[in-house]
N, C-alpha and C. Protein backbone atom coordinates (compact mmCIF):
# COMPACT_ATOMS: atom_id res chain seq x y z
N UNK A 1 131.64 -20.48 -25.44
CA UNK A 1 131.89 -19.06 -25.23
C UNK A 1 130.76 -18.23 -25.82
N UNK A 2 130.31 -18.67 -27.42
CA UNK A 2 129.23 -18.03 -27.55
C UNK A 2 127.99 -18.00 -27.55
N UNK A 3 127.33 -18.32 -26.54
CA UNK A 3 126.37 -19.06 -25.86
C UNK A 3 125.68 -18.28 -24.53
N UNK A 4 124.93 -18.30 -24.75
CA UNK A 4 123.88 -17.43 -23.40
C UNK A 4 123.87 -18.40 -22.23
N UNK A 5 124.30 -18.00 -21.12
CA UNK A 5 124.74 -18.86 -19.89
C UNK A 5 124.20 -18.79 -19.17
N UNK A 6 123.11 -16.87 -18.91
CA UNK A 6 122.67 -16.56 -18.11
C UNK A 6 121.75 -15.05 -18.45
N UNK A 7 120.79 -15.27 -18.58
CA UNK A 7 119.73 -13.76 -19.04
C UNK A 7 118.66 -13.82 -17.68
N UNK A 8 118.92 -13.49 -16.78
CA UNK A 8 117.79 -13.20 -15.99
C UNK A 8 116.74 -12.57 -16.60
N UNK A 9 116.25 -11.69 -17.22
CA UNK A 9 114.92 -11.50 -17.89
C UNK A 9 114.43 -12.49 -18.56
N UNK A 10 115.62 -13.15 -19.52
CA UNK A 10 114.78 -14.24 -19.89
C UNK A 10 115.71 -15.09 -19.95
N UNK A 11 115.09 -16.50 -18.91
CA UNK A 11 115.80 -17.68 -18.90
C UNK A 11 115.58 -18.81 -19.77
N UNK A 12 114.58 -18.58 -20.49
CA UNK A 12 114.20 -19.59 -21.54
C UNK A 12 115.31 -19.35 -22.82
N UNK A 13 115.92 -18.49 -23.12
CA UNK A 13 117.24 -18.27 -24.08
C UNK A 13 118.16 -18.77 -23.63
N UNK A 14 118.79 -19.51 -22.19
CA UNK A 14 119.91 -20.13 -22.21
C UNK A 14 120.36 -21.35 -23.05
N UNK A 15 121.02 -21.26 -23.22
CA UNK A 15 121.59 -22.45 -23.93
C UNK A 15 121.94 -22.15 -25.57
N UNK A 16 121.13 -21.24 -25.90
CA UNK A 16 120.94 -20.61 -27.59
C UNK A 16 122.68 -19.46 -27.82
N UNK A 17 122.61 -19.73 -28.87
CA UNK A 17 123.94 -18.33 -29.44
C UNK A 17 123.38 -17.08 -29.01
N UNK A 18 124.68 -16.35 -28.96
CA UNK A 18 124.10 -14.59 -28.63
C UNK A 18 123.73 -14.41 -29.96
N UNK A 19 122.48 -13.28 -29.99
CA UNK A 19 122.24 -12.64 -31.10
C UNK A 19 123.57 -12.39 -31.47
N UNK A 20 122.97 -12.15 -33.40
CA UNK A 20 123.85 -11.90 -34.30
C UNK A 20 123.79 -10.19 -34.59
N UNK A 21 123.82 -9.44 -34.08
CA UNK A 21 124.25 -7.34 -34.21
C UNK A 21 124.89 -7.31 -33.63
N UNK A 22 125.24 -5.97 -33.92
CA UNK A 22 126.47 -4.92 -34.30
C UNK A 22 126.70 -4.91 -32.43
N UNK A 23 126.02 -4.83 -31.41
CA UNK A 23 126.51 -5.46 -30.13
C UNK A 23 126.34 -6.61 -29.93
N UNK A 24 127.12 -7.60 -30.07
CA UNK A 24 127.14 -9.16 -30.34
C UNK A 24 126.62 -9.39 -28.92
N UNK A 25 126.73 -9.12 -27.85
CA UNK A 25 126.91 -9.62 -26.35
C UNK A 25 125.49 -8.55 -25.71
N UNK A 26 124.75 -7.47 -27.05
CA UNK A 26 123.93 -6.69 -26.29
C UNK A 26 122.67 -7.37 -26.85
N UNK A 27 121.12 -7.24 -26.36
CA UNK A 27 119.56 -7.62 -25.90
C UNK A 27 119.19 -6.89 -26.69
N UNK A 28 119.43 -5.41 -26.98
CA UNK A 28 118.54 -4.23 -27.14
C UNK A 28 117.97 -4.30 -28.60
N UNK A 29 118.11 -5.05 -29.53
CA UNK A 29 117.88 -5.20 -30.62
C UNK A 29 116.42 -6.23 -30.59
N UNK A 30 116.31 -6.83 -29.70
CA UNK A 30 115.37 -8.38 -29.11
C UNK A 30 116.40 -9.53 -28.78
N UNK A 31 115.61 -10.55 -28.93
CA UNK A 31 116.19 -11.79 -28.01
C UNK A 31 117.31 -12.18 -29.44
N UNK A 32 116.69 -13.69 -29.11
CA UNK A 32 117.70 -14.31 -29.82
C UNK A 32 117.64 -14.42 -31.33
N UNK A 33 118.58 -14.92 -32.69
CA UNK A 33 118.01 -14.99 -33.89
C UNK A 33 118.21 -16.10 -34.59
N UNK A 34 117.24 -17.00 -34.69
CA UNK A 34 116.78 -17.80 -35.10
C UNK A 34 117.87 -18.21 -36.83
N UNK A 35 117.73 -17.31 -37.63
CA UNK A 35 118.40 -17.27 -39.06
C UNK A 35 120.04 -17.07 -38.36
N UNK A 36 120.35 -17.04 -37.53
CA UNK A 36 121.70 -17.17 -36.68
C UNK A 36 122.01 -18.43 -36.37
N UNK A 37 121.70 -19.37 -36.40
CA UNK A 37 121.65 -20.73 -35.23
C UNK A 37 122.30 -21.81 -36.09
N UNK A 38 123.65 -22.29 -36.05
CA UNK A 38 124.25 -23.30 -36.24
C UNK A 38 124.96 -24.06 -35.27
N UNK A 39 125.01 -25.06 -35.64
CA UNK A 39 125.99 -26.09 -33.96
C UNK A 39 126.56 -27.29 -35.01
N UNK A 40 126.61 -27.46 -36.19
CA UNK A 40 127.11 -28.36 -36.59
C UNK A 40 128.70 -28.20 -36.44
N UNK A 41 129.52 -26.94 -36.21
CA UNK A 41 131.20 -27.01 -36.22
C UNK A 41 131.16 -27.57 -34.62
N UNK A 42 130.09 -27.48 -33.70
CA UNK A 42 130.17 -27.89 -32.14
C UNK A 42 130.63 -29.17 -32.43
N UNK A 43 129.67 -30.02 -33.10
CA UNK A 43 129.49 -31.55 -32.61
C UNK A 43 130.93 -31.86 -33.76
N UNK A 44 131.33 -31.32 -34.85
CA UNK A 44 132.56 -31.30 -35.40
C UNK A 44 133.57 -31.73 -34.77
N UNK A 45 133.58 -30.69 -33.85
CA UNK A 45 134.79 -30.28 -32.66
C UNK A 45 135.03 -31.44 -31.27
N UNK A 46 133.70 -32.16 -31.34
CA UNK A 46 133.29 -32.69 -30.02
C UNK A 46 133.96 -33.91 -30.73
N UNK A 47 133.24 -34.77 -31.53
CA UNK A 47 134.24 -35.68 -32.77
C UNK A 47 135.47 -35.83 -32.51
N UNK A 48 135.90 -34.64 -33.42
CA UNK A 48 137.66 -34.66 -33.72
C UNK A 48 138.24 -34.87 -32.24
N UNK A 49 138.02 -34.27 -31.08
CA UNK A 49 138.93 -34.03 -29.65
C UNK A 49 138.35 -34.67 -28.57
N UNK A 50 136.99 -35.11 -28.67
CA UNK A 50 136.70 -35.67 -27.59
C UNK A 50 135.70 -34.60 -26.28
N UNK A 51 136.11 -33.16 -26.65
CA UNK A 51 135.97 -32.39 -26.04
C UNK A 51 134.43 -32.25 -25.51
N UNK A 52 133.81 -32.47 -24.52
CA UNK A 52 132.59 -32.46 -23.93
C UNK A 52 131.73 -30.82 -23.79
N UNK A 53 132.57 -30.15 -23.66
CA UNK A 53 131.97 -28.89 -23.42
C UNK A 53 131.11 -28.75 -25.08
N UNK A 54 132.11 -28.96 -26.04
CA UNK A 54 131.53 -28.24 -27.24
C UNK A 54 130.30 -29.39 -27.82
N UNK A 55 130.12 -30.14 -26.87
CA UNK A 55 128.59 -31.72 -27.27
C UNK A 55 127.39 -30.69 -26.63
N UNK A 56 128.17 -30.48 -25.30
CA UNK A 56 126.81 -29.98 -24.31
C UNK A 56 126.49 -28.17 -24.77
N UNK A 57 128.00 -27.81 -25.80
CA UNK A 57 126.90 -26.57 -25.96
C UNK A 57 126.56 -26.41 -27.31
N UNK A 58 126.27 -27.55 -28.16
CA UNK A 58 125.52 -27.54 -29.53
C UNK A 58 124.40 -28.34 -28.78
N UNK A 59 124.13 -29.49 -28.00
CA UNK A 59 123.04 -29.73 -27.16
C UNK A 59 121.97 -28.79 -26.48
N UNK A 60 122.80 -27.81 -25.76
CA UNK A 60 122.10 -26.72 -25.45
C UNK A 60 121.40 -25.67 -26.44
N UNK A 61 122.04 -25.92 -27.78
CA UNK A 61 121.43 -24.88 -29.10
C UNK A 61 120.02 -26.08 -29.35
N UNK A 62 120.57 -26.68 -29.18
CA UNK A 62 119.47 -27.96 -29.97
C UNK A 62 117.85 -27.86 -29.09
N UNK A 63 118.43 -28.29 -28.03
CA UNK A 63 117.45 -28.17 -26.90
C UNK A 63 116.41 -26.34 -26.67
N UNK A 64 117.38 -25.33 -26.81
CA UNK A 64 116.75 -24.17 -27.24
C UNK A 64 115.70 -24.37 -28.20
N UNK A 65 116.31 -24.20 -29.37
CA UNK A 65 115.53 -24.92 -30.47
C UNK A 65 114.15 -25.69 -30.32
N UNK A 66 114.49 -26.69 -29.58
CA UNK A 66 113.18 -27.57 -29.27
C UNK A 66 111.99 -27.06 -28.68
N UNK A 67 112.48 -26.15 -27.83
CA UNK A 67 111.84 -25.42 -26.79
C UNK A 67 111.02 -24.35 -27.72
N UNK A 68 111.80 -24.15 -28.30
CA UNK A 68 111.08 -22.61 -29.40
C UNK A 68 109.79 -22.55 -30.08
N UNK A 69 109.77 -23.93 -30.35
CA UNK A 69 108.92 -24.46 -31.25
C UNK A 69 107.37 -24.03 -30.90
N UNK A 70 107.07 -23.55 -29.24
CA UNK A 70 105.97 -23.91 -29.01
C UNK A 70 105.60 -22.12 -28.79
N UNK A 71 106.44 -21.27 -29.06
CA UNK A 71 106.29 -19.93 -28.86
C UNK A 71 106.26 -19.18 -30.20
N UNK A 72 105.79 -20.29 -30.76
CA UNK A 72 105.48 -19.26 -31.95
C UNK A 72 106.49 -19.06 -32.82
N UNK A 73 106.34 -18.95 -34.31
CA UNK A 73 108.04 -18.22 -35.38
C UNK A 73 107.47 -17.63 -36.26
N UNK A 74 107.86 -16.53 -36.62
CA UNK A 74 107.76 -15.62 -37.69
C UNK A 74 109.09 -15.38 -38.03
N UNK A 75 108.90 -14.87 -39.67
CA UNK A 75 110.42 -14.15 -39.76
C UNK A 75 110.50 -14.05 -41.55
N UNK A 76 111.92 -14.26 -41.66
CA UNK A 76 112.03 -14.29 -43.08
C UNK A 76 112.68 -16.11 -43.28
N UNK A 77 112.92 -16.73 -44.26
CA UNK A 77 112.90 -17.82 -44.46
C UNK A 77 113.92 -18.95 -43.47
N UNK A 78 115.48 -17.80 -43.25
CA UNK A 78 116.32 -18.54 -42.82
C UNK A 78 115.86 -18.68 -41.21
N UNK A 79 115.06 -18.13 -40.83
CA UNK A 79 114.55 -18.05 -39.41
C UNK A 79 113.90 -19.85 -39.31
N UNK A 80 113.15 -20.21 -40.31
CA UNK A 80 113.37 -21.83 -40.21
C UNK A 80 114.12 -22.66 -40.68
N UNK A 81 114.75 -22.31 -41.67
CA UNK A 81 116.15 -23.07 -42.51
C UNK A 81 117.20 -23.54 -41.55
N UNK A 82 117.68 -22.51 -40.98
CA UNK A 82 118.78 -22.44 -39.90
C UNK A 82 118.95 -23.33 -39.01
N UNK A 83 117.46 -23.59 -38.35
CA UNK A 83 117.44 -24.17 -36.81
C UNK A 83 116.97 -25.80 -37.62
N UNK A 84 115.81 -26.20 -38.70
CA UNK A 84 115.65 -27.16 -39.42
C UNK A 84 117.26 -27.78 -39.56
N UNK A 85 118.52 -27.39 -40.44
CA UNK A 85 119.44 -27.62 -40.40
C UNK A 85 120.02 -28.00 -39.47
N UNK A 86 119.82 -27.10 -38.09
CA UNK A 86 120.77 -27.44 -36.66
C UNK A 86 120.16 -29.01 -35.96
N UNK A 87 118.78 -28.78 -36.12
CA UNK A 87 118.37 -29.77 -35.71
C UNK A 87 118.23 -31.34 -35.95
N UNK A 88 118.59 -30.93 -37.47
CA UNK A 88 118.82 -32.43 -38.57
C UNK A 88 120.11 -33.14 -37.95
N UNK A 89 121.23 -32.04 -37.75
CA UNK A 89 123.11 -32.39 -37.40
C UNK A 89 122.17 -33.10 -36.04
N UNK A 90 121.68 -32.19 -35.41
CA UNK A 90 121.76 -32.73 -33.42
C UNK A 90 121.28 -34.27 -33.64
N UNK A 91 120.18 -34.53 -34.51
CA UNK A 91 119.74 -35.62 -34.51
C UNK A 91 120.82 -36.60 -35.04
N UNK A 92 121.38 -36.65 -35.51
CA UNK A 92 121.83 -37.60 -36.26
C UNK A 92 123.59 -37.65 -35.68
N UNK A 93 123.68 -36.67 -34.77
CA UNK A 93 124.77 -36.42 -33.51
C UNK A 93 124.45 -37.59 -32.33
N UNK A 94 123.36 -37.48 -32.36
CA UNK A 94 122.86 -37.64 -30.78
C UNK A 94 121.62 -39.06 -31.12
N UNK A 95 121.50 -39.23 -32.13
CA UNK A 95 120.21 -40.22 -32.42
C UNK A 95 118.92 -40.00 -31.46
N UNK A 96 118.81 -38.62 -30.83
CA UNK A 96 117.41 -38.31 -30.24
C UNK A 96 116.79 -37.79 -30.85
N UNK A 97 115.59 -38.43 -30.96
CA UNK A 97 114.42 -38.59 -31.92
C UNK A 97 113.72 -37.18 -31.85
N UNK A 98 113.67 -36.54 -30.90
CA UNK A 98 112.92 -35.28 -30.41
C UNK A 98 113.55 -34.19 -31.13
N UNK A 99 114.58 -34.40 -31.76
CA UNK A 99 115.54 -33.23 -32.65
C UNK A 99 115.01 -33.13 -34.26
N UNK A 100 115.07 -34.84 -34.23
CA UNK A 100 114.58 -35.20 -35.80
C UNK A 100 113.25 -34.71 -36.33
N UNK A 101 112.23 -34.79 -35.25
CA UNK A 101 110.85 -34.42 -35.15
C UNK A 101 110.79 -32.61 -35.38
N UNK A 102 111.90 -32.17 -34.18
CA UNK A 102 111.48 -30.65 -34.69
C UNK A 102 112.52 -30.28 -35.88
N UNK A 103 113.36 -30.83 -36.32
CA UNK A 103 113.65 -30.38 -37.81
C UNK A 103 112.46 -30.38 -38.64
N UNK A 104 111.52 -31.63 -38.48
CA UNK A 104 110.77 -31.78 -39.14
C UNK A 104 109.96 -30.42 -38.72
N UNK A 105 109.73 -30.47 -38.09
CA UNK A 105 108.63 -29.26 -37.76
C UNK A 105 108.89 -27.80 -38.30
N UNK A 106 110.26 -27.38 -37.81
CA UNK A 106 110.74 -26.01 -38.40
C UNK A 106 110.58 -25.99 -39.61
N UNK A 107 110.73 -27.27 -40.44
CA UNK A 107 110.66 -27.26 -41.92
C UNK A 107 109.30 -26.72 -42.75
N UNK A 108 108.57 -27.77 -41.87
CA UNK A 108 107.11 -27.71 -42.10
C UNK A 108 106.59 -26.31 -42.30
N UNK A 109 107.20 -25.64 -40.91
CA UNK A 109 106.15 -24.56 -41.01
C UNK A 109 107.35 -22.97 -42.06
N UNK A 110 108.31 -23.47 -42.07
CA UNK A 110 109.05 -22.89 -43.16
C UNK A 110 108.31 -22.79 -44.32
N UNK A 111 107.90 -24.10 -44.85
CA UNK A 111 107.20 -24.12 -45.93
C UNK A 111 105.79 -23.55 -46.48
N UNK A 112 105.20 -23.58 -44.97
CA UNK A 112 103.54 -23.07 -44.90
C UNK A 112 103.92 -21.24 -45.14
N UNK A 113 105.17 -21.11 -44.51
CA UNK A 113 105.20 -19.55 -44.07
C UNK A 113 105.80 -19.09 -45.35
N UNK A 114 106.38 -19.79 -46.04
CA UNK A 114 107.59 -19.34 -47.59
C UNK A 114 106.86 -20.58 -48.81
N UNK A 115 105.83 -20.62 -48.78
CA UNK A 115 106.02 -21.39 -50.25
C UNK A 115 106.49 -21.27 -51.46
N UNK A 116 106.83 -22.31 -52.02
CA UNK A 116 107.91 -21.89 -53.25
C UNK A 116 107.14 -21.20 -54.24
N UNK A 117 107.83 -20.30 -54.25
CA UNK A 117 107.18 -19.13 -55.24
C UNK A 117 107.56 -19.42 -56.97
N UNK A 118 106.51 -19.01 -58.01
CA UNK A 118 106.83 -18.92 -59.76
C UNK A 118 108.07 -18.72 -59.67
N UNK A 119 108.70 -17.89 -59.16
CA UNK A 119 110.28 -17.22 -59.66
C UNK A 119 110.94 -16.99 -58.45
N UNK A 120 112.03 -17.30 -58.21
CA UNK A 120 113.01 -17.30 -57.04
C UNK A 120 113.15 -15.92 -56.69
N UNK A 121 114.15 -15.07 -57.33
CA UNK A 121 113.82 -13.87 -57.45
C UNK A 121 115.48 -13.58 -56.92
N UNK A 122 115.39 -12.60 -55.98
CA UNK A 122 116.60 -12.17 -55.49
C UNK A 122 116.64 -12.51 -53.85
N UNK A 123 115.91 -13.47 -53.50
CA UNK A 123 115.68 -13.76 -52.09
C UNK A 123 116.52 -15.09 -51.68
N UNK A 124 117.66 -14.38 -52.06
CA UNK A 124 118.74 -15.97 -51.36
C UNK A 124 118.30 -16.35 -50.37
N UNK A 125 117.44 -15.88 -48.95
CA UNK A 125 117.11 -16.73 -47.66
C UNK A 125 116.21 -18.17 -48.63
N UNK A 126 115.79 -17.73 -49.51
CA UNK A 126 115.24 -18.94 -49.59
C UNK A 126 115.96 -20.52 -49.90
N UNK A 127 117.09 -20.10 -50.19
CA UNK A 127 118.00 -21.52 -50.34
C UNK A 127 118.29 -21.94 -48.95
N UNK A 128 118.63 -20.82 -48.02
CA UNK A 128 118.70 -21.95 -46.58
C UNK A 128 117.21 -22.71 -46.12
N UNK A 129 116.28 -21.86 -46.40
CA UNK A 129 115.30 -22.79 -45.94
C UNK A 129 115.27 -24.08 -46.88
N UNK A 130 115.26 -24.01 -48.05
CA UNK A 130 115.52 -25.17 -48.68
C UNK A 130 116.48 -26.28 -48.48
N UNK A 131 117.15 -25.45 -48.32
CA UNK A 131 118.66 -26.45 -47.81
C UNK A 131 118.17 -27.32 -46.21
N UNK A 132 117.60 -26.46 -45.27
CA UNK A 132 117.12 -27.10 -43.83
C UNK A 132 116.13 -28.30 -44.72
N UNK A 133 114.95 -27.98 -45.46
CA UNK A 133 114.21 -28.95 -45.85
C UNK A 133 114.39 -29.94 -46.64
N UNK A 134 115.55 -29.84 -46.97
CA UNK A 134 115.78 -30.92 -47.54
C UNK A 134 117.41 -31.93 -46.77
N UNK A 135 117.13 -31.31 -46.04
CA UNK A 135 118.30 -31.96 -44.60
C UNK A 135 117.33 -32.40 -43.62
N UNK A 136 116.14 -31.70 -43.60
CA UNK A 136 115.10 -32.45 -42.51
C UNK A 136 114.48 -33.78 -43.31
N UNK A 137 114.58 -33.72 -44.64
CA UNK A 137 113.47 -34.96 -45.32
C UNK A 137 114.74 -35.49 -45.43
N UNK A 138 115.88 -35.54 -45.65
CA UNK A 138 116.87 -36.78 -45.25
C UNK A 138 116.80 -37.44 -44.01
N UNK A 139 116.73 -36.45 -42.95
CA UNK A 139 116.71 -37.80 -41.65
C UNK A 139 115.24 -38.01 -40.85
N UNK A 140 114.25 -37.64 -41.79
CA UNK A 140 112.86 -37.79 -41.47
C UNK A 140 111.84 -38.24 -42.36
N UNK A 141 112.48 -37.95 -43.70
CA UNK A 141 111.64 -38.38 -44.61
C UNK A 141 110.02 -37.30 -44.79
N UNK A 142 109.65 -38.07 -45.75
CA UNK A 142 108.28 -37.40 -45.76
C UNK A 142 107.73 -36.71 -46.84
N UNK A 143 106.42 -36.39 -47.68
CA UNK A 143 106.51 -36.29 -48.68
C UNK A 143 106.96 -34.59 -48.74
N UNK A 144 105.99 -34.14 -47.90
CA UNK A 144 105.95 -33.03 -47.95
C UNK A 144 107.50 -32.28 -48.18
């Protein structure tokens, strides 16, 4: 249900969650948001009942995701935490390797874009990115 099914302006967002503002179902804010993006209660759901719809639409977040990777990310931290995280669950949902790789990746460049700073400060986004990176070096490993 909450899932982009259909954006004729832009079809490369299907499959992703509706943005997260104050018009949940409205564009006008920009596309989609990245520090928004979970699917781990999907594949939960798919588990417990069997239920196929809710595989193919945390698949479809995943696969968004994958896709994203090559258009560029900016943002604030959870903008890679989020999808690093989503992508760690898909992998280890689905044992496709192409999920595991871009956790790895979102992480990566999480890290290039947020390095850990002297003092934490008051910037809680930085625990989700931490949290994605250290959910991506569980099912990828790596020193970094």
């Amino acid at each position: 249900v909450d899932r982009i099914h259909h954006q004729p302006d832009h079809p490369e967002w299907v499959g992703m969650n509706h943005p997260k503002n104050p018009r949940h179902f409205s564009f006008e804010f920009g596309g989609v948001d990245l520090g928004h993006t979970w699917l781990e209660g999907l594949f939960t759901y798919h588990f417990l009942t069997g239920e196929p719809r809710a595989r193919a639409a945390a698949v479809g977040i995943a696969d968004y995701l994958v896709r994203r990777l090559g258009r560029g990310i900016k943002g604030n931290p959870r903008q890679f935490g989020w999808p690093a995280l989503a992508l760690a669950a898909a992998y280890e949902a689905t044992g496709e390797a192409r999920y595991r790789d871009a956790a790895i990746e979102y992480a990566q460049l999480g890290i290039r874009a947020h390095p850990v700073p002297g003092k934490v400060g008051k910037d809680w986004k930085l625990g989700i990115l931490a949290e994605g990176v250290s959910y991506a070096h569980a099912v990828g490993g790596g020193e970094a």
